[in-house]
C-alpha atoms as a PDB file:
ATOM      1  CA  UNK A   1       0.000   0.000   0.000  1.00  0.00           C
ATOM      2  CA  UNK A   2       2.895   2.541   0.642  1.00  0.00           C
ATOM      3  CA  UNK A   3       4.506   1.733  -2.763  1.00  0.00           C
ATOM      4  CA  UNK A   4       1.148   2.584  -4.651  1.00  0.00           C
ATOM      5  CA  UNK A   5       0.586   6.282  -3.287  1.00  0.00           C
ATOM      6  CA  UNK A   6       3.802   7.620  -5.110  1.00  0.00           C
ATOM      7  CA  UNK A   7       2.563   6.149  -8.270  1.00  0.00           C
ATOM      8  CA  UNK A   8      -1.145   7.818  -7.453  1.00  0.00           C
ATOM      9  CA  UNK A   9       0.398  11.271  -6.890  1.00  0.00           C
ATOM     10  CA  UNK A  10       3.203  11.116  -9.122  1.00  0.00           C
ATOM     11  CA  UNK A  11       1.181  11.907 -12.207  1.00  0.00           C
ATOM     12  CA  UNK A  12      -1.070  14.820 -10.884  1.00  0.00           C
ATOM     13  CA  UNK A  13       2.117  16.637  -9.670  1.00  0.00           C
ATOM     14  CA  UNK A  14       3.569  16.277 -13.114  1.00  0.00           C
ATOM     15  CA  UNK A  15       0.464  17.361 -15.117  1.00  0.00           C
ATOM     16  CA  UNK A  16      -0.251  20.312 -12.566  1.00  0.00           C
ATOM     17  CA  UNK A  17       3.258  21.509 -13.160  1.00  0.00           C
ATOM     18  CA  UNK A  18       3.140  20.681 -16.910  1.00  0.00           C
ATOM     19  CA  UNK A  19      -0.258  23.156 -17.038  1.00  0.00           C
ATOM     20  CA  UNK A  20       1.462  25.408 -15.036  1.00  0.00           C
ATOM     21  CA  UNK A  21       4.511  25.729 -17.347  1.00  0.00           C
ATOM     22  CA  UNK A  22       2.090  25.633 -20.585  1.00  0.00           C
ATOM     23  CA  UNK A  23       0.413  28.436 -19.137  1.00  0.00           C
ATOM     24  CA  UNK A  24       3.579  30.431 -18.441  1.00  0.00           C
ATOM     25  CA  UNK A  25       4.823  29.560 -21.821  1.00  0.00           C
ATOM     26  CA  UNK A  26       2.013  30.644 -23.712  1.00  0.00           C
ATOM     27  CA  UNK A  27       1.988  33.871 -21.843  1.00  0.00           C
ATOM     28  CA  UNK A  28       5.125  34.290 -23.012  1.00  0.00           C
ATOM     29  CA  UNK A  29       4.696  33.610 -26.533  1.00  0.00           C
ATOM     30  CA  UNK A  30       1.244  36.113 -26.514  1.00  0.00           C
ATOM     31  CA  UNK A  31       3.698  38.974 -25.082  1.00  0.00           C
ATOM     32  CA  UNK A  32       6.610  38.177 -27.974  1.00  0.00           C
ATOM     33  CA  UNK A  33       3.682  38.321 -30.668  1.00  0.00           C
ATOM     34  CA  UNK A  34       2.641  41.515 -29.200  1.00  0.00           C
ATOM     35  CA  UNK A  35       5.831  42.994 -29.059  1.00  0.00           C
ATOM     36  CA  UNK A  36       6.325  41.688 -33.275  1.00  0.00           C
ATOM     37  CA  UNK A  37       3.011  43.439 -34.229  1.00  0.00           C
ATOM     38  CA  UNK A  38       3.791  46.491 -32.446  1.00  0.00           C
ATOM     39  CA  UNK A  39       7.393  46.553 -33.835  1.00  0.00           C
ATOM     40  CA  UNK A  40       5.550  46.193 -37.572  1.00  0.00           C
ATOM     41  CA  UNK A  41       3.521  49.076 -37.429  1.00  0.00           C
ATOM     42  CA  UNK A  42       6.254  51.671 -39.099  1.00  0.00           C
ATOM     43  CA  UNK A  43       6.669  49.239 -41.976  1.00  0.00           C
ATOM     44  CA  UNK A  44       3.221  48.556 -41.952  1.00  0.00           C
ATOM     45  CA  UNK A  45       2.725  52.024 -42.778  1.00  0.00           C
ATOM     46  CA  UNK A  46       5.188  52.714 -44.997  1.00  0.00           C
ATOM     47  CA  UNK A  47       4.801  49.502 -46.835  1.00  0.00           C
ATOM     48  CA  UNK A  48       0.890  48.406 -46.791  1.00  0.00           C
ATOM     49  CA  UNK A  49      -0.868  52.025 -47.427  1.00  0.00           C
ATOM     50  CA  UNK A  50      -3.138  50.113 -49.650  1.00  0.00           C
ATOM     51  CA  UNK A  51      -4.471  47.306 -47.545  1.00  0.00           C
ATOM     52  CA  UNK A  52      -4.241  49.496 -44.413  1.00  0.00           C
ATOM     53  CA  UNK A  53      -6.904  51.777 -46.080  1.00  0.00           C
ATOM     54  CA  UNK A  54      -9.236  48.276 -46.801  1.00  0.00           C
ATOM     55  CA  UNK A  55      -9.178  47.184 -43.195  1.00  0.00           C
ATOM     56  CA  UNK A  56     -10.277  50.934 -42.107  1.00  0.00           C
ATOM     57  CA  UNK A  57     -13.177  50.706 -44.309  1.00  0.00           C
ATOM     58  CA  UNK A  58     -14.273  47.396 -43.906  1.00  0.00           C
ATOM     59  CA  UNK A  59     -14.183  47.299 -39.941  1.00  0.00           C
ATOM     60  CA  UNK A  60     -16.015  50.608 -39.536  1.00  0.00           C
ATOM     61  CA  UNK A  61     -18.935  50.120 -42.156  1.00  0.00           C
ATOM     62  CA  UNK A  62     -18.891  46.551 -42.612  1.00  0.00           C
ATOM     63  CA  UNK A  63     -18.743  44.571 -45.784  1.00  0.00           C
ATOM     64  CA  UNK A  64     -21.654  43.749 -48.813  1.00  0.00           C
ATOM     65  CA  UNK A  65     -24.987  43.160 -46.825  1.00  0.00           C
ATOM     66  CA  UNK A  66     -23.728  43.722 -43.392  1.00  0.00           C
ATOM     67  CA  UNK A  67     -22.702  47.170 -43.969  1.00  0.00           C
ATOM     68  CA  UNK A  68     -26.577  48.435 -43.511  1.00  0.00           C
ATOM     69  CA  UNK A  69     -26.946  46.861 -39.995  1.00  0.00           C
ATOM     70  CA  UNK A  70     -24.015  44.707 -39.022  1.00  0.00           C
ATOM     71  CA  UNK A  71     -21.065  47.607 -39.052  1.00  0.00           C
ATOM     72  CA  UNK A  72     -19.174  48.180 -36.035  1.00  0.00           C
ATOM     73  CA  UNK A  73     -20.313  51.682 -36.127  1.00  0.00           C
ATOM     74  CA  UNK A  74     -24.534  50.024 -35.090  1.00  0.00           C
ATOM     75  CA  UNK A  75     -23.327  47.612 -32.890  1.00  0.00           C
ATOM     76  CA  UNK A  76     -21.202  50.180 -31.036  1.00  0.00           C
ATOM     77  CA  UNK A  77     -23.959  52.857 -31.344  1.00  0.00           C
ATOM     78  CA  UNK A  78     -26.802  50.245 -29.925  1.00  0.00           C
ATOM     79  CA  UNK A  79     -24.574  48.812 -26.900  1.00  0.00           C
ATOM     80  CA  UNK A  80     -23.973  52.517 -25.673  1.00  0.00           C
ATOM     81  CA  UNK A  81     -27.372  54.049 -26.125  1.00  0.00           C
ATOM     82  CA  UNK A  82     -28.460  50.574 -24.270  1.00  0.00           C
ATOM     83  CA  UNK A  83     -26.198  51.192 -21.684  1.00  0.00           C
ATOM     84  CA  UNK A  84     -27.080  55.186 -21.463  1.00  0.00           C
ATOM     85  CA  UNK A  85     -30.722  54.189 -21.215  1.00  0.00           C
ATOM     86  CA  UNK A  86     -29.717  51.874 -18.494  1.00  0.00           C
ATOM     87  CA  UNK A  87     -28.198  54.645 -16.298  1.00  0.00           C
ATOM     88  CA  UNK A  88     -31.801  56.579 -16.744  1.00  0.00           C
ATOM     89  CA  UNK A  89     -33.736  53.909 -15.597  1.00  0.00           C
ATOM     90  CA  UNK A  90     -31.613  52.638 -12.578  1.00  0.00           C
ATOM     91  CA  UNK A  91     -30.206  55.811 -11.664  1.00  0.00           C
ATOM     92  CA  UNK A  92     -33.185  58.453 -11.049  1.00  0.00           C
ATOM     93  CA  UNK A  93     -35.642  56.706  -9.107  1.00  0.00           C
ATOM     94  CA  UNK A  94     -32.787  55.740  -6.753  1.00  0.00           C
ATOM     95  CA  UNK A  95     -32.113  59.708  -6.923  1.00  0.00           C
ATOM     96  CA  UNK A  96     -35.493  60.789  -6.681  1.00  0.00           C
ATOM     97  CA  UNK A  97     -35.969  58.411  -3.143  1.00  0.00           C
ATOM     98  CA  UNK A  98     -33.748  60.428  -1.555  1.00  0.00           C
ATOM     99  CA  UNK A  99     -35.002  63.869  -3.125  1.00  0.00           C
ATOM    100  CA  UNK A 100     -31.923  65.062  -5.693  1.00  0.00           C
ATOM    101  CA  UNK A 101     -33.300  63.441  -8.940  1.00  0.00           C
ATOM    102  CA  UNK A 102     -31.703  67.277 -10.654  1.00  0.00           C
ATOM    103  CA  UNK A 103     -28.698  65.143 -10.343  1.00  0.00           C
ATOM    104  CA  UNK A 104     -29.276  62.790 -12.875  1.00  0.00           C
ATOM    105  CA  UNK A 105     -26.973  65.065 -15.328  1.00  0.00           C
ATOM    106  CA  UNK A 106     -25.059  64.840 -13.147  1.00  0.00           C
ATOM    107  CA  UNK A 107     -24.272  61.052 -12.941  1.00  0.00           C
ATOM    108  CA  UNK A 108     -24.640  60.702 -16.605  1.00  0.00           C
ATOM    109  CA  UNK A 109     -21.615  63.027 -17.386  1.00  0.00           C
ATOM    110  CA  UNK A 110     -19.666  61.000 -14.517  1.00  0.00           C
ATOM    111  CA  UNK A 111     -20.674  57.415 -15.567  1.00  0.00           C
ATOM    112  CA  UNK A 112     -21.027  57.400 -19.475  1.00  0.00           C
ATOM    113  CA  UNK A 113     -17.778  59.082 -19.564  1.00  0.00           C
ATOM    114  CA  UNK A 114     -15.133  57.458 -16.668  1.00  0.00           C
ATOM    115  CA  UNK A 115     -16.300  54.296 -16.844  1.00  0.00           C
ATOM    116  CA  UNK A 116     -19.108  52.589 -19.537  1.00  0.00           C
ATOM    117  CA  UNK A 117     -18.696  54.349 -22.591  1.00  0.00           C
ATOM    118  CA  UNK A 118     -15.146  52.966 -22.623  1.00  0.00           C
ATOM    119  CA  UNK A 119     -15.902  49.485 -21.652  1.00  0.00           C
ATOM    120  CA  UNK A 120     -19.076  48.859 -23.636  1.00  0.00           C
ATOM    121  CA  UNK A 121     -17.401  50.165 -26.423  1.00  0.00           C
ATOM    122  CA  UNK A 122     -14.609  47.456 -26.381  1.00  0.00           C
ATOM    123  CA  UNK A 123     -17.239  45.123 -26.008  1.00  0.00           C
ATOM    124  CA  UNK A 124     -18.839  45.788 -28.756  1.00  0.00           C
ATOM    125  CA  UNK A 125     -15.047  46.393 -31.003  1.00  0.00           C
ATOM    126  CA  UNK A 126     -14.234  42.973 -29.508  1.00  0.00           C
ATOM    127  CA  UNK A 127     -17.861  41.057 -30.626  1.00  0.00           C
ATOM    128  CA  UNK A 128     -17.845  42.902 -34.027  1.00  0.00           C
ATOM    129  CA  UNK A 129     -13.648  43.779 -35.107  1.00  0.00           C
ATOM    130  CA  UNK A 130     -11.963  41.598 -33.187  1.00  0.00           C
ATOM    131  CA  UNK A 131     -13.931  38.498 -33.367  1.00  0.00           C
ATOM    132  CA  UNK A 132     -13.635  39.207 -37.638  1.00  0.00           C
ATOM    133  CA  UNK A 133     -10.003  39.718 -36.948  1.00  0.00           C
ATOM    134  CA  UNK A 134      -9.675  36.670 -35.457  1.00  0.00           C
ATOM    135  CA  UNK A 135     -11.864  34.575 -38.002  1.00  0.00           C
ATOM    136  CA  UNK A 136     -10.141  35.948 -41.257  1.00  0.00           C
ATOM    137  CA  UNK A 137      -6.257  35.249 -39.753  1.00  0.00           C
ATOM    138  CA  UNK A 138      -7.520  31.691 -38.938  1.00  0.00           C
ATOM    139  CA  UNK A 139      -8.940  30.816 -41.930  1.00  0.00           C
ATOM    140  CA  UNK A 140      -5.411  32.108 -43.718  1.00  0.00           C
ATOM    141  CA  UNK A 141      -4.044  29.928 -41.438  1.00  0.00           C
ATOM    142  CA  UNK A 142      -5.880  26.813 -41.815  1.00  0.00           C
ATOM    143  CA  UNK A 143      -5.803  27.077 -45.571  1.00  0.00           C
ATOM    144  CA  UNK A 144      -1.517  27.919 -45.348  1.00  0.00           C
ATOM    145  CA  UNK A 145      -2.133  31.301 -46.988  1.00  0.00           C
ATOM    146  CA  UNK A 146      -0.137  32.589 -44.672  1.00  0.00           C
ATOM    147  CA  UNK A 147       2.466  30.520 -44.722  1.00  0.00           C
ATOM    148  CA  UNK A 148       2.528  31.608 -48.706  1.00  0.00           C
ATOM    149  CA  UNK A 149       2.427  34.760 -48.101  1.00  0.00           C
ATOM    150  CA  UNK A 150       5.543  33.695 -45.400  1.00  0.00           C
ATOM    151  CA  UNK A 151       7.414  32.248 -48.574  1.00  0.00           C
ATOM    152  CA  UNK A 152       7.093  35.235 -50.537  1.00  0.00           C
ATOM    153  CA  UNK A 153       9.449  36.699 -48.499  1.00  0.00           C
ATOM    154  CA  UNK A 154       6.283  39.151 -46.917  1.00  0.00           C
ATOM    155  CA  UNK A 155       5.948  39.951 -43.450  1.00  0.00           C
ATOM    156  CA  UNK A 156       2.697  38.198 -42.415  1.00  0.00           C
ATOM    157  CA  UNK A 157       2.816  39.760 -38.631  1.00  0.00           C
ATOM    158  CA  UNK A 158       3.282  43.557 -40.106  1.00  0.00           C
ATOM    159  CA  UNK A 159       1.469  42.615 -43.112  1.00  0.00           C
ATOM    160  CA  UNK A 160      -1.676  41.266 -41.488  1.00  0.00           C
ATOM    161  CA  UNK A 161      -1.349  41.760 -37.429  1.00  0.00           C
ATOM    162  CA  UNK A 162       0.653  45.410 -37.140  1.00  0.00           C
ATOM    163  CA  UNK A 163      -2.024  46.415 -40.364  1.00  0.00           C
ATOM    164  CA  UNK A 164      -4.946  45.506 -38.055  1.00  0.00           C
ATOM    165  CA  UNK A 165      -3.857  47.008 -35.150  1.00  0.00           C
ATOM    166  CA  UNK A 166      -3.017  50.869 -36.659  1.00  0.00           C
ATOM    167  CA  UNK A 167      -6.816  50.102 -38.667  1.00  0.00           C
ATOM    168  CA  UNK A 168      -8.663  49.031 -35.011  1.00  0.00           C
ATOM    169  CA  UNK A 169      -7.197  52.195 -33.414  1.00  0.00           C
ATOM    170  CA  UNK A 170      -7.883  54.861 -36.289  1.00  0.00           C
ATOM    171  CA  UNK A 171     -10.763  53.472 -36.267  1.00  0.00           C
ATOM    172  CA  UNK A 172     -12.237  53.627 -32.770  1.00  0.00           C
ATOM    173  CA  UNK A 173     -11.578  57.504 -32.719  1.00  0.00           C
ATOM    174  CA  UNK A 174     -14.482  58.150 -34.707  1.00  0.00           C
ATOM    175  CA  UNK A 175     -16.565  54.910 -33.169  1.00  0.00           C
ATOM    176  CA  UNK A 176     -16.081  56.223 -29.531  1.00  0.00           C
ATOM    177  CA  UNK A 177     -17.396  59.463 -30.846  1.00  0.00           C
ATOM    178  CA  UNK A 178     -20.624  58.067 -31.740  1.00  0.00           C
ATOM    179  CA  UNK A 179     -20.884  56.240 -28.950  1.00  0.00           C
ATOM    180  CA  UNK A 180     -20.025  58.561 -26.268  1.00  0.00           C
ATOM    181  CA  UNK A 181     -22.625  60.995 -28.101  1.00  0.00           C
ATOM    182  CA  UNK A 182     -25.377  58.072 -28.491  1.00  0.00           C
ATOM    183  CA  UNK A 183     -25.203  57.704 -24.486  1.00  0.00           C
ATOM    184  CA  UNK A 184     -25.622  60.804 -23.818  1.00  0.00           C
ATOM    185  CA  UNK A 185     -28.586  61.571 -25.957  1.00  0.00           C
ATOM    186  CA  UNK A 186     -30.079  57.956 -24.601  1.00  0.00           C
ATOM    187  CA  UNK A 187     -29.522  59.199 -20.950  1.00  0.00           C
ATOM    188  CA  UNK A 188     -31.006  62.379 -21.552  1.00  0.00           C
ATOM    189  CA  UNK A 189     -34.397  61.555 -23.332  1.00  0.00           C
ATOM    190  CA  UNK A 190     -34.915  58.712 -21.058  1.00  0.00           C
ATOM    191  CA  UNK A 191     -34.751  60.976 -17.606  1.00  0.00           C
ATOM    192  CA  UNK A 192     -36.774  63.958 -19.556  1.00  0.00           C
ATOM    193  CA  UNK A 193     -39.101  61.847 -21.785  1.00  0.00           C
ATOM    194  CA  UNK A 194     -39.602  58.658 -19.745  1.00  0.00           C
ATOM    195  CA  UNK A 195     -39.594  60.239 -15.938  1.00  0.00           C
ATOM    196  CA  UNK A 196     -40.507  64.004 -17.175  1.00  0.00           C
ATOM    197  CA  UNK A 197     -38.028  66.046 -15.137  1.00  0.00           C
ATOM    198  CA  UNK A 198     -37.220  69.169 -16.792  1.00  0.00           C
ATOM    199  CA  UNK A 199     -34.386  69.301 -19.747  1.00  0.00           C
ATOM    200  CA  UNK A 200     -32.713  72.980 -18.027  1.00  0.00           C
ATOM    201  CA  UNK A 201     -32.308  70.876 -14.499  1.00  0.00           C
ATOM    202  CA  UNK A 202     -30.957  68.184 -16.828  1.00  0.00           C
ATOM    203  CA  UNK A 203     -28.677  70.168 -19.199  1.00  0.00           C
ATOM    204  CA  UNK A 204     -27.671  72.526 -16.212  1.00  0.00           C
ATOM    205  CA  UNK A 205     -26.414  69.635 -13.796  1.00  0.00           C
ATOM    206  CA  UNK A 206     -25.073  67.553 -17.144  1.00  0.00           C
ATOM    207  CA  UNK A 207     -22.954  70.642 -18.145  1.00  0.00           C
ATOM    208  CA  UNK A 208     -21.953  72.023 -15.442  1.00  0.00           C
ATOM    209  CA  UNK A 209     -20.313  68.410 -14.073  1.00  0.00           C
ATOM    210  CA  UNK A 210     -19.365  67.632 -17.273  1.00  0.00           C
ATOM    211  CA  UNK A 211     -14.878  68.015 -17.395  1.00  0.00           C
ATOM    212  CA  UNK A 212     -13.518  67.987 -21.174  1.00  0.00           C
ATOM    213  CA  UNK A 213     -10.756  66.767 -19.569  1.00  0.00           C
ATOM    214  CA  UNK A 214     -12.560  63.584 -18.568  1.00  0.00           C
ATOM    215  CA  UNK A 215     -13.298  63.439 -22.252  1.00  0.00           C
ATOM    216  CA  UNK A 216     -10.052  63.233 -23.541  1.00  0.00           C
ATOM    217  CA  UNK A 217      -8.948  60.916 -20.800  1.00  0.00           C
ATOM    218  CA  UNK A 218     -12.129  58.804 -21.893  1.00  0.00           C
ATOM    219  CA  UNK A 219     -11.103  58.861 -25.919  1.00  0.00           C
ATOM    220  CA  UNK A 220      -7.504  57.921 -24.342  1.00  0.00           C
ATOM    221  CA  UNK A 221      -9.279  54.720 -22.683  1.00  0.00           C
ATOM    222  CA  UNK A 222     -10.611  53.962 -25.656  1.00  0.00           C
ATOM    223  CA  UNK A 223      -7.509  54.012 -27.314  1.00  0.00           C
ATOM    224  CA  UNK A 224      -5.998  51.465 -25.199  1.00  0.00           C
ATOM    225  CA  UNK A 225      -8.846  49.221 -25.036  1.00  0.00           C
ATOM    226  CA  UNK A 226      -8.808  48.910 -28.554  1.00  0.00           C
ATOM    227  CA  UNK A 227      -5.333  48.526 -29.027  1.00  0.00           C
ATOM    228  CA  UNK A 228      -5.764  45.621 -26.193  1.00  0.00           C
ATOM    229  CA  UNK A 229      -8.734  44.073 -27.992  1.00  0.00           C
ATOM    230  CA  UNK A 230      -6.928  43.966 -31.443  1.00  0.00           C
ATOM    231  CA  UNK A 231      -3.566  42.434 -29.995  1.00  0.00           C
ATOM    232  CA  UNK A 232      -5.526  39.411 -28.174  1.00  0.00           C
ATOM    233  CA  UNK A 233      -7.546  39.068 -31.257  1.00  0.00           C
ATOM    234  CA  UNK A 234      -4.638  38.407 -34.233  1.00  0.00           C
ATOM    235  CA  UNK A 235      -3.008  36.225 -31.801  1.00  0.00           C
ATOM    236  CA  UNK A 236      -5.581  33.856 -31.230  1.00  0.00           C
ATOM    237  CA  UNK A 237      -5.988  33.854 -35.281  1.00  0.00           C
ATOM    238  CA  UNK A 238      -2.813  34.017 -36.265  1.00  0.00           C
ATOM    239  CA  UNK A 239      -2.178  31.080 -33.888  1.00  0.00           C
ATOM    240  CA  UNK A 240      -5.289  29.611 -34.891  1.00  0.00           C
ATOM    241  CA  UNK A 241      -4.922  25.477 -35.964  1.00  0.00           C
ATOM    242  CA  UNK A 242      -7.176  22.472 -35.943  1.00  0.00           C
ATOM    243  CA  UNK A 243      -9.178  23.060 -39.176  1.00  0.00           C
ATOM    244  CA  UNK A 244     -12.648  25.077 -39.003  1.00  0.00           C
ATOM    245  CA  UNK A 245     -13.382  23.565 -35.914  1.00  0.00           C
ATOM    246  CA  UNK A 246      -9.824  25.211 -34.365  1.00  0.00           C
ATOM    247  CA  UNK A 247     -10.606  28.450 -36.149  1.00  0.00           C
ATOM    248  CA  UNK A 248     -14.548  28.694 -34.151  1.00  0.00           C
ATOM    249  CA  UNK A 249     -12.300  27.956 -30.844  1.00  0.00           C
ATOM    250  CA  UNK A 250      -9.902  30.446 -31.436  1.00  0.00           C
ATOM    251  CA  UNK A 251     -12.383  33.101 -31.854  1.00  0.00           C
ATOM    252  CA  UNK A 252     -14.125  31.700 -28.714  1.00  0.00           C
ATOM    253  CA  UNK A 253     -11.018  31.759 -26.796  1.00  0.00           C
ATOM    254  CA  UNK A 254     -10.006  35.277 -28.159  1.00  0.00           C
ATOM    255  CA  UNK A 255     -13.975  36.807 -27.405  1.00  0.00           C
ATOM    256  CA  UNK A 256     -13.128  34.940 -23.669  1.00  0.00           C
ATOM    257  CA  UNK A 257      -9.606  36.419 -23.364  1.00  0.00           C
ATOM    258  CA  UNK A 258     -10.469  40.210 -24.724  1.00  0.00           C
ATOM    259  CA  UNK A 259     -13.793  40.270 -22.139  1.00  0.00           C
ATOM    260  CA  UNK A 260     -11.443  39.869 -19.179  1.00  0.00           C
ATOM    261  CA  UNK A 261      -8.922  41.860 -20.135  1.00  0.00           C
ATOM    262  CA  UNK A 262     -11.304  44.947 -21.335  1.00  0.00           C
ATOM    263  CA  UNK A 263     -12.513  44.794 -17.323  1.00  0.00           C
ATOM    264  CA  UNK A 264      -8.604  44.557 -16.124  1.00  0.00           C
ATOM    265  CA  UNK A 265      -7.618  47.230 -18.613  1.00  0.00           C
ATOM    266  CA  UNK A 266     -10.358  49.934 -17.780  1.00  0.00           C
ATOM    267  CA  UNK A 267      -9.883  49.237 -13.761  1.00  0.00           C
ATOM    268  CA  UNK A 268      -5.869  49.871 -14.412  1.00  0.00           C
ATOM    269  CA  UNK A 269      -6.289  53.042 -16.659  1.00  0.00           C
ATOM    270  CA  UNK A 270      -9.190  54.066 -14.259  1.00  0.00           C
ATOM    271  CA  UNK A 271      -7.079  54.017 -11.529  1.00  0.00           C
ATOM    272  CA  UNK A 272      -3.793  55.486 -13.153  1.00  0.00           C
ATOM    273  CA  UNK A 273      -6.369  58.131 -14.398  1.00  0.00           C
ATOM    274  CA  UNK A 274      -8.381  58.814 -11.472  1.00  0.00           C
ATOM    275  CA  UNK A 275      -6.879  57.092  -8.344  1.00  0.00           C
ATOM    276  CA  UNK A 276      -3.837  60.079  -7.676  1.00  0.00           C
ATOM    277  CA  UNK A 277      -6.258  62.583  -6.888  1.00  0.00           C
ATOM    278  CA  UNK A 278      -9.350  60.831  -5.688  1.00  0.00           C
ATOM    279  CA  UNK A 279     -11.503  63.942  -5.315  1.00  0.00           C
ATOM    280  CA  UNK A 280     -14.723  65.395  -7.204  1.00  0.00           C
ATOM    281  CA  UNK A 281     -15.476  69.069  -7.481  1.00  0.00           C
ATOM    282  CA  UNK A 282     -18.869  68.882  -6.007  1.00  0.00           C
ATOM    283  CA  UNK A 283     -20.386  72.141  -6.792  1.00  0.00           C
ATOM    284  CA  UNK A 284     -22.894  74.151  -8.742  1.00  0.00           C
END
């Protein structure tokens, strides 16, 4: 009986350290891949003008059919003025219990901008340009085009990673726009139209709490969620293996990966952004 519990515990010891190392090792490999694609860009630029210009265009409008409803610029527009509406209806009657419902400008110039508009936005860039990303690299890499393009003597990580990642963050400039605007309007007609308090209370609380600074630390989010969202996303399908079957996995794994690391990302910058000072001008 003594001789038999070695042999029992032997093999879970060796495949808990051989998941731990896998894990450690494909960290590694994600942060080299990283640090390729954003090594690319410059000769991405200088090299790829042409297909650079075709990714812009096809992740902000869409392509053929799904350019009408299925563009990133719809998807990103919905999510936001879903979440705006969101703050209306869960925000004011809490306000209103305790007798300051005037401050739902307020909390819509504080909330849309710190913290949602940046997070449902890469939400929706990860579930509309990322998961694409991610489908389009793995199907050039089950079907070796990549490894053609590899014999050509062309840079497939600046040619089709470092491309996708200048495209995803040129891009969500003018998506963040919209959707930073689209949750603001959906805040505002839901507390004026829906619970009837008066647009001047509204507009006088929303402007007067509203910081342009916040704004432009908010487009800065933005920036680095996307840039986040795009790197996880060519990874996964540049990595991608296993036939079809691998390819709907590695979009599933890169959708799973992006989701938690959108949450980590916007805590971090939140915090980097917000945490030194840790007051709010309360006035007005």
């Amino acid at each position: 009986m003594t001789q038999s519990v070695p042999s029992v515990i032997h093999p879970r010891i060796t495949r808990t350290a051989e998941g731990f190392a896998h894990g450690w090792s494909r960290l590694g490999s994600q942060v080299q891949f990283c640090a390729a694609t954003v090594k690319g860009c410059p000769l991405a630029l200088s090299r790829y003008p042409s297909e650079l210009l075709r990714l812009i265009a096809e992740m902000s409008l869409g392509v053929g059919a799904l350019a009408l409803i299925g563009g990133a610029v719809c998807v990103i527009a919905f999510l936001t003025s879903t979440a705006g509406s969101l703050i209306a209806i869960q925000v004011y009657p809490q306000l209103q219990q305790v007798g300051v419902e005037a401050l739902a400008g307020f909390t819509s110039a504080l909330l849309n901008t710190r913290f949602l508009c940046p997070l449902i936005s890469g939400i929706g860039m990860a579930a509309t340009i990322g998961a694409g990303a991610t489908a389009q690299l793995g199907a050039m890499r089950i079907n070796e085009e990549i490894d053609a393009l590899e014999t050509m003597s062309i840079r497939a990580v600046s040619y089709l990673c470092s491309t996708r990642l200048i495209a995803g963050i040129v891009v969500v400039m003018p998506l963040y726009t919209v959707a930073v605007l689209m949750a603001f309007t959906a805040t505002r007609f839901g507390t004026t139209t829906a619970y009837g308090q008066s647009s001047g209370v509204y507009d006088h609380y929303f402007y007067t709490f509203l910081n342009p600074i916040d704004l432009l630390w908010s487009f800065l989010q933005a920036i680095v969620v996307a840039a986040v969202v795009m790197l996880l996303h060519t990874y996964y399908g540049f990595t991608a293996s296993g036939g079809p079957a691998g390819v709907g996995e590695a979009v599933g794994r890169a959708v799973r990966t992006s989701l938690v690391a959108l949450v980590v990302v916007t805590l971090l910058v939140s915090l980097a952004i917000y945490g030194p000072s840790g007051h709010f001008t309360f006035s007005g």
